[in-house]
C-alpha atoms as a PDB file:
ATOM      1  CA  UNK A   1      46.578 209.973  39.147  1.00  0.00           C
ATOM      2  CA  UNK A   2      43.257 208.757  37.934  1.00  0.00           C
ATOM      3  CA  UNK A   3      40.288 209.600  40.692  1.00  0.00           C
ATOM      4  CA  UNK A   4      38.210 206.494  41.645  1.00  0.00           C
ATOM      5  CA  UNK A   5      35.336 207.106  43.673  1.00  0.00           C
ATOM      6  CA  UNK A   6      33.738 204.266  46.255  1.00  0.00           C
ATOM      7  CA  UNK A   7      30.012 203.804  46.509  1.00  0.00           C
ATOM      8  CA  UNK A   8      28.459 201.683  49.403  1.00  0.00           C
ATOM      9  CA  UNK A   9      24.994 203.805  49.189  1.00  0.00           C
ATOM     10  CA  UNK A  10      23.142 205.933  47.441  1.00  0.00           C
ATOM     11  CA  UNK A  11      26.110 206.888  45.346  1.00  0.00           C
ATOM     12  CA  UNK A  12      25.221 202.784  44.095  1.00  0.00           C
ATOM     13  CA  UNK A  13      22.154 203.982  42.356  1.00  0.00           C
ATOM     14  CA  UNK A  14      22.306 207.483  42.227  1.00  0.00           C
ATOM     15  CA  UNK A  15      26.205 209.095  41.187  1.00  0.00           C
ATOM     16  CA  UNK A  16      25.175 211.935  39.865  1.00  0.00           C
ATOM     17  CA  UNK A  17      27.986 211.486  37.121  1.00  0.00           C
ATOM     18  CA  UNK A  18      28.528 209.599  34.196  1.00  0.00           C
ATOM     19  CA  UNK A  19      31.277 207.290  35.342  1.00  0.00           C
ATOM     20  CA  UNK A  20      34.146 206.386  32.623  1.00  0.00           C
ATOM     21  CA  UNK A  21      34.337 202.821  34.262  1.00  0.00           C
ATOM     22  CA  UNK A  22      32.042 201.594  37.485  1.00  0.00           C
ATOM     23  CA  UNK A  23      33.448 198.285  38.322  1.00  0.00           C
ATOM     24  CA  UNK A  24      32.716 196.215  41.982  1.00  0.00           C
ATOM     25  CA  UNK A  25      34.836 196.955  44.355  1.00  0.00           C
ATOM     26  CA  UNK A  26      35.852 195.463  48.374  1.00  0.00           C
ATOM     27  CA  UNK A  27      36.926 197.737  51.462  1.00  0.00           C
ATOM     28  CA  UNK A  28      38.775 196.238  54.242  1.00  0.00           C
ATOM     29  CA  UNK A  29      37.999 196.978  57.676  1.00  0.00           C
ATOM     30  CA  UNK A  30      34.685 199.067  57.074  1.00  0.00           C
ATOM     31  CA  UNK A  31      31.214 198.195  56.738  1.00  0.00           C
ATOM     32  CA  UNK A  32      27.688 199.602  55.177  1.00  0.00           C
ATOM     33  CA  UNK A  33      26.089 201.027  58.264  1.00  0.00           C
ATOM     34  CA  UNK A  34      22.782 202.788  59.166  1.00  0.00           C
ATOM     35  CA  UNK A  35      24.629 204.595  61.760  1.00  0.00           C
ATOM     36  CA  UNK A  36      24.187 208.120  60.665  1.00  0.00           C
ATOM     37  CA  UNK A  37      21.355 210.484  61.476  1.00  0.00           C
ATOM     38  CA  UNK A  38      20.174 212.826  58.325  1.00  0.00           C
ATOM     39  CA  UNK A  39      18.535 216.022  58.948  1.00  0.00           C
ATOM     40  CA  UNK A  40      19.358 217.228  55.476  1.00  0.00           C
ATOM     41  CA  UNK A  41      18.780 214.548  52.540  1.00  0.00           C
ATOM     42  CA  UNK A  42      16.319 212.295  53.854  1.00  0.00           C
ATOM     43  CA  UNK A  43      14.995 214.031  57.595  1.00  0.00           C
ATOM     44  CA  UNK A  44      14.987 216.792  59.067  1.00  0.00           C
ATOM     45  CA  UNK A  45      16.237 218.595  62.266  1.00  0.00           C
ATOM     46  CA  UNK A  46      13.171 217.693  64.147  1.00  0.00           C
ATOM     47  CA  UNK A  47      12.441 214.431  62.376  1.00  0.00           C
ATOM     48  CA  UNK A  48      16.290 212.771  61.525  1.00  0.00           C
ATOM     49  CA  UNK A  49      16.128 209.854  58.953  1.00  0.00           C
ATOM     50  CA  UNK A  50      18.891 207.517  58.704  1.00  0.00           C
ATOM     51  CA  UNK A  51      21.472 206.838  56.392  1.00  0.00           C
ATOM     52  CA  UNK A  52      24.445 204.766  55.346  1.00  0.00           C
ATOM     53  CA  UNK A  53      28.102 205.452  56.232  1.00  0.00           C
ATOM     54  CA  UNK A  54      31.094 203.590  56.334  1.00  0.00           C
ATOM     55  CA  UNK A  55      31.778 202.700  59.713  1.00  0.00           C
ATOM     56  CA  UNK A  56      35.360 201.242  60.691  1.00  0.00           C
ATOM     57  CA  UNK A  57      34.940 197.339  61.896  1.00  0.00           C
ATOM     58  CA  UNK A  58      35.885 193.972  61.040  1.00  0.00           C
ATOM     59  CA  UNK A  59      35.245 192.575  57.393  1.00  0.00           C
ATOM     60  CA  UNK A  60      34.414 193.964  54.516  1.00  0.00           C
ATOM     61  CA  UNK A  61      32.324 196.207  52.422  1.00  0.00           C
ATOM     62  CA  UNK A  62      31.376 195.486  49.076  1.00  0.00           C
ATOM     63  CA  UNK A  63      30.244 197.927  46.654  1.00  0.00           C
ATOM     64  CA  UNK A  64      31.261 199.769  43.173  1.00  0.00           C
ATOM     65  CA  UNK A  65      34.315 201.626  42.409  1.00  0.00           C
ATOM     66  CA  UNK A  66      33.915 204.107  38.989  1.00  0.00           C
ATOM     67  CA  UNK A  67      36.744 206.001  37.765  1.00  0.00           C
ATOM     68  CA  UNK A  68      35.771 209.382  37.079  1.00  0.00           C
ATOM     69  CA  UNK A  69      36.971 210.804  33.245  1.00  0.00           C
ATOM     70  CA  UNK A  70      39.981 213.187  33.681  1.00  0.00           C
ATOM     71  CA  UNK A  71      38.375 216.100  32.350  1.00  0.00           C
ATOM     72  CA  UNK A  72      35.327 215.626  34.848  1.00  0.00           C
ATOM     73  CA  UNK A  73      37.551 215.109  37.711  1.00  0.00           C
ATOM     74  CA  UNK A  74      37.372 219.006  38.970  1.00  0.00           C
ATOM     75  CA  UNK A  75      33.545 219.274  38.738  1.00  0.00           C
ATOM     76  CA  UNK A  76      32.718 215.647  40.453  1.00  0.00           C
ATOM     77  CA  UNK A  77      34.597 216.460  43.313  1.00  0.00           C
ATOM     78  CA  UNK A  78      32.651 219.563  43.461  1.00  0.00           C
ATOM     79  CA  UNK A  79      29.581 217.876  43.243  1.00  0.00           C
ATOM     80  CA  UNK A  80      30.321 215.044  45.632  1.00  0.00           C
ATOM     81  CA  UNK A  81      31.915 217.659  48.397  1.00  0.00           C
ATOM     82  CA  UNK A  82      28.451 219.590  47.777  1.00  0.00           C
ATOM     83  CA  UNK A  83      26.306 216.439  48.311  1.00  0.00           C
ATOM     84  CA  UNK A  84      28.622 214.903  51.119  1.00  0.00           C
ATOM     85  CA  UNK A  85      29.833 217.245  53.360  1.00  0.00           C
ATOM     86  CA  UNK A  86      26.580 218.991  53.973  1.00  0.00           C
ATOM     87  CA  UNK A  87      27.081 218.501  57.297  1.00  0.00           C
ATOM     88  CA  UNK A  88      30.538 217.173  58.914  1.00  0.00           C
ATOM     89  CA  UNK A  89      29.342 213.953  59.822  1.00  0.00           C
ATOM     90  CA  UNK A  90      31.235 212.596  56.670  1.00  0.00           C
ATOM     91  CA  UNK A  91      35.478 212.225  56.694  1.00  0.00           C
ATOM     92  CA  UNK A  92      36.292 212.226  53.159  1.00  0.00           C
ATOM     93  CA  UNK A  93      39.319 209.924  52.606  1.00  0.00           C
ATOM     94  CA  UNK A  94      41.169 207.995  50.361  1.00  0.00           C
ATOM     95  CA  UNK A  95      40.719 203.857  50.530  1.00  0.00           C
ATOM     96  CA  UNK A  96      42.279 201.304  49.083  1.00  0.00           C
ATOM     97  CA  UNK A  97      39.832 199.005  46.713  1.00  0.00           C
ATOM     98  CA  UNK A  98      40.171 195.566  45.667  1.00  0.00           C
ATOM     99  CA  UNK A  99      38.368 195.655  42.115  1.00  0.00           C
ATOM    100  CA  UNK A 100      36.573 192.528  41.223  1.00  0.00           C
ATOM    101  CA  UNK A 101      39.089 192.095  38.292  1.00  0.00           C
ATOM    102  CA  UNK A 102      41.917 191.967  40.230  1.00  0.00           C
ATOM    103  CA  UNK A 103      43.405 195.260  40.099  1.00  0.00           C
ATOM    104  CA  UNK A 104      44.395 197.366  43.233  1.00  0.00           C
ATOM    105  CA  UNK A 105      43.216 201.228  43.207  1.00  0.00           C
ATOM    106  CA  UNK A 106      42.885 204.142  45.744  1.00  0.00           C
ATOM    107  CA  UNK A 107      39.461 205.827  45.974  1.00  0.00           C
ATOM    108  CA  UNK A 108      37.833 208.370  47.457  1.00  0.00           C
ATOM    109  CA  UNK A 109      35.104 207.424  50.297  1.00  0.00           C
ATOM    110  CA  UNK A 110      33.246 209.333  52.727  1.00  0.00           C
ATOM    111  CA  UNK A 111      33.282 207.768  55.845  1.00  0.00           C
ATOM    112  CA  UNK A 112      31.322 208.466  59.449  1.00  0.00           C
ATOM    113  CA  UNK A 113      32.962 210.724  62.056  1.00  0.00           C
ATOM    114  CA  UNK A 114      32.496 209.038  64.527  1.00  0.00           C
ATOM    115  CA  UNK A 115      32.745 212.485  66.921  1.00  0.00           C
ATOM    116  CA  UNK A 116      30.017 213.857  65.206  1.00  0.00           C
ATOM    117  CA  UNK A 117      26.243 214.500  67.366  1.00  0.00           C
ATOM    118  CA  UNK A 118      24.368 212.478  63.761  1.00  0.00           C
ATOM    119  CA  UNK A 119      26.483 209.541  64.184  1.00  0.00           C
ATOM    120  CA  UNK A 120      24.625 206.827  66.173  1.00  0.00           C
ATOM    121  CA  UNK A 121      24.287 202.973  66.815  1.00  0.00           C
ATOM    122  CA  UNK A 122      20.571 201.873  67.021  1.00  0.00           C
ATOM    123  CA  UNK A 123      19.144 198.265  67.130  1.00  0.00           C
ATOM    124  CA  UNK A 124      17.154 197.281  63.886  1.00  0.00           C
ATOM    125  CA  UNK A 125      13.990 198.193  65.263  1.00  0.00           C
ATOM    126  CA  UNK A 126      14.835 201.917  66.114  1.00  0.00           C
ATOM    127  CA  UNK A 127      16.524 202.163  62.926  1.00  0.00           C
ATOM    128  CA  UNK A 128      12.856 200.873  60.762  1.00  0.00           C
ATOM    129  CA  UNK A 129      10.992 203.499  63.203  1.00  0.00           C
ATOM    130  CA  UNK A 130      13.221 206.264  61.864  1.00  0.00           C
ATOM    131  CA  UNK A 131      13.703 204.802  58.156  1.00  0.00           C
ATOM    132  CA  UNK A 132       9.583 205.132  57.969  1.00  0.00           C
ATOM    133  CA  UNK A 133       8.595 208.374  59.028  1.00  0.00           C
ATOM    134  CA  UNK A 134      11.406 210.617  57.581  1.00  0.00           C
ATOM    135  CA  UNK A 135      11.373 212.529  54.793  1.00  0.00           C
ATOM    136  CA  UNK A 136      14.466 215.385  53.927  1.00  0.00           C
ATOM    137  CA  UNK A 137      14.828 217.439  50.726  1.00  0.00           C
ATOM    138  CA  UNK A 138      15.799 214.385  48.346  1.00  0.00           C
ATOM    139  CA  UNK A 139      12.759 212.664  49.228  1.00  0.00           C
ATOM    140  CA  UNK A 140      11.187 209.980  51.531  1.00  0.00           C
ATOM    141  CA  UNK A 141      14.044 208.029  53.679  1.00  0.00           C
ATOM    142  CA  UNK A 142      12.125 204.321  52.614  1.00  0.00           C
ATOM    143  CA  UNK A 143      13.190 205.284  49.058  1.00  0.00           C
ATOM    144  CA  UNK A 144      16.529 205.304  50.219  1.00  0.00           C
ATOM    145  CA  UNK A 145      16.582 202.019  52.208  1.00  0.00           C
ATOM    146  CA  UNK A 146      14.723 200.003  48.999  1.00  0.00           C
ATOM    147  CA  UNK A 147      17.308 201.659  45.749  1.00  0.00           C
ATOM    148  CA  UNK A 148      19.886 200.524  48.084  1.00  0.00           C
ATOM    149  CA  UNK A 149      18.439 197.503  48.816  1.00  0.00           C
ATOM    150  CA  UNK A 150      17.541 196.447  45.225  1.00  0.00           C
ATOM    151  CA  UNK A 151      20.651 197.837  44.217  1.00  0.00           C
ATOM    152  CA  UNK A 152      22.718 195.115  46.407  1.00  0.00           C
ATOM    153  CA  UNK A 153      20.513 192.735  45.258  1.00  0.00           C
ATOM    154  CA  UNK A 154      21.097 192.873  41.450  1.00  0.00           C
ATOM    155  CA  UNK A 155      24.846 192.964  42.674  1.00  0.00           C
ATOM    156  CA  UNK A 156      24.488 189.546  44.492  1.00  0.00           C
ATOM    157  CA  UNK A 157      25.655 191.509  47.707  1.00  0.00           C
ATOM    158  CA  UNK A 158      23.672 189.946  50.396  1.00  0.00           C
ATOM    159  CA  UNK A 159      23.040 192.051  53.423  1.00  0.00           C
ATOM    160  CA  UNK A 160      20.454 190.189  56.012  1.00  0.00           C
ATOM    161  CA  UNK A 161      19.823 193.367  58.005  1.00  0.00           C
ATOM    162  CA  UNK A 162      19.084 195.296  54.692  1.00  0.00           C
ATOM    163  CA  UNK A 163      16.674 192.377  54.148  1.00  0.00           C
ATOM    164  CA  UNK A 164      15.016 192.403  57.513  1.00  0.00           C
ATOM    165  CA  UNK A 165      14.921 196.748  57.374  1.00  0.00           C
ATOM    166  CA  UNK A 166      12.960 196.615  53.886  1.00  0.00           C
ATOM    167  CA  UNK A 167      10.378 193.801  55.081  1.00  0.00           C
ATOM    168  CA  UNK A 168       9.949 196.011  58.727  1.00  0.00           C
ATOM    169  CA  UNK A 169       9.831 199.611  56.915  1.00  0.00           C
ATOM    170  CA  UNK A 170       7.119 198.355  54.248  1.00  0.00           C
ATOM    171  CA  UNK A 171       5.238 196.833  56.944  1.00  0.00           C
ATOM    172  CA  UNK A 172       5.235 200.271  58.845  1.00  0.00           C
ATOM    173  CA  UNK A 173       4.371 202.108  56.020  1.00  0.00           C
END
């Protein structure tokens, strides 16, 4: 069974593996959500940043799918399990994709627990407040908000909130 893996995120811009095929992808019944607190990657304990996470809901999210080589399939799940599961705020689970060519695959995602004390729902405001001022150990938490931003753009994903959140955090900082 060839691995796919599904990025909504920072895994958009930054996969940390060469993918053998990255090709857009759709997710029924999620969507891209600032909705979980990071006190690892991008804030700390005392000063949480915010990061994306699939959250179950109506619609659709749009992002990429890449199909990891066979022989790298071992080591990237390494990797990703090392990078994702920090913390057990992420589920890792398998999700069906609709590719943008047509074809039908299952992929691994890492989706918000919705049990977990870093998942949270915050208006747009709160959620710029945070986005400035945090910083974790893979750098400032506005980085994070504009390569994911830019990265939707150049897909031709829009994303209004993403929009408004850039526009508020670069006015705050």
């Amino acid at each position: 069974m060839t691995m796919w893996v599904f990025g909504y995120g920072s895994l958009l811009w930054n996969p940390e593996f060469k993918p053998a095929e990255a090709v857009t992808a759709t997710l029924e019944g999620y969507h891209r959500s600032f909705c979980m607190l990071s006190i690892h990657h991008r804030g700390t304990v005392e000063e949480p940043g915010l990061v994306l996470a699939l959250d179950a809901a109506e619609g659709s999210c749009t992002g990429v799918a890449f199909r990891v080589a066979e022989a790298e399939e071992d080591h990237v799940l390494a990797q990703l399990r090392e990078r994702e599961l920090i913390s057990s705020a992420y589920l890792e689970r398998h999700v069906p994709l609709s590719l943008e060519d047509g074809r039908h695959v299952d992929a691994l995602a890492y989706v918000i627990n919705r049990d977990h004390e870093q998942y949270c729902q915050f208006d747009l405001e709160k959620q710029a407040q945070l986005i400035a001022r945090s910083v974790g150990g893979r750098g400032p938490n506005p980085e994070y908000l504009y390569n994911t931003a830019e990265h939707l753009t150049k897909m031709g994903i829009e994303d209004p909130d993403m929009d408004w959140l850039v526009a508020r955090v670069r006015a705050l900082t």
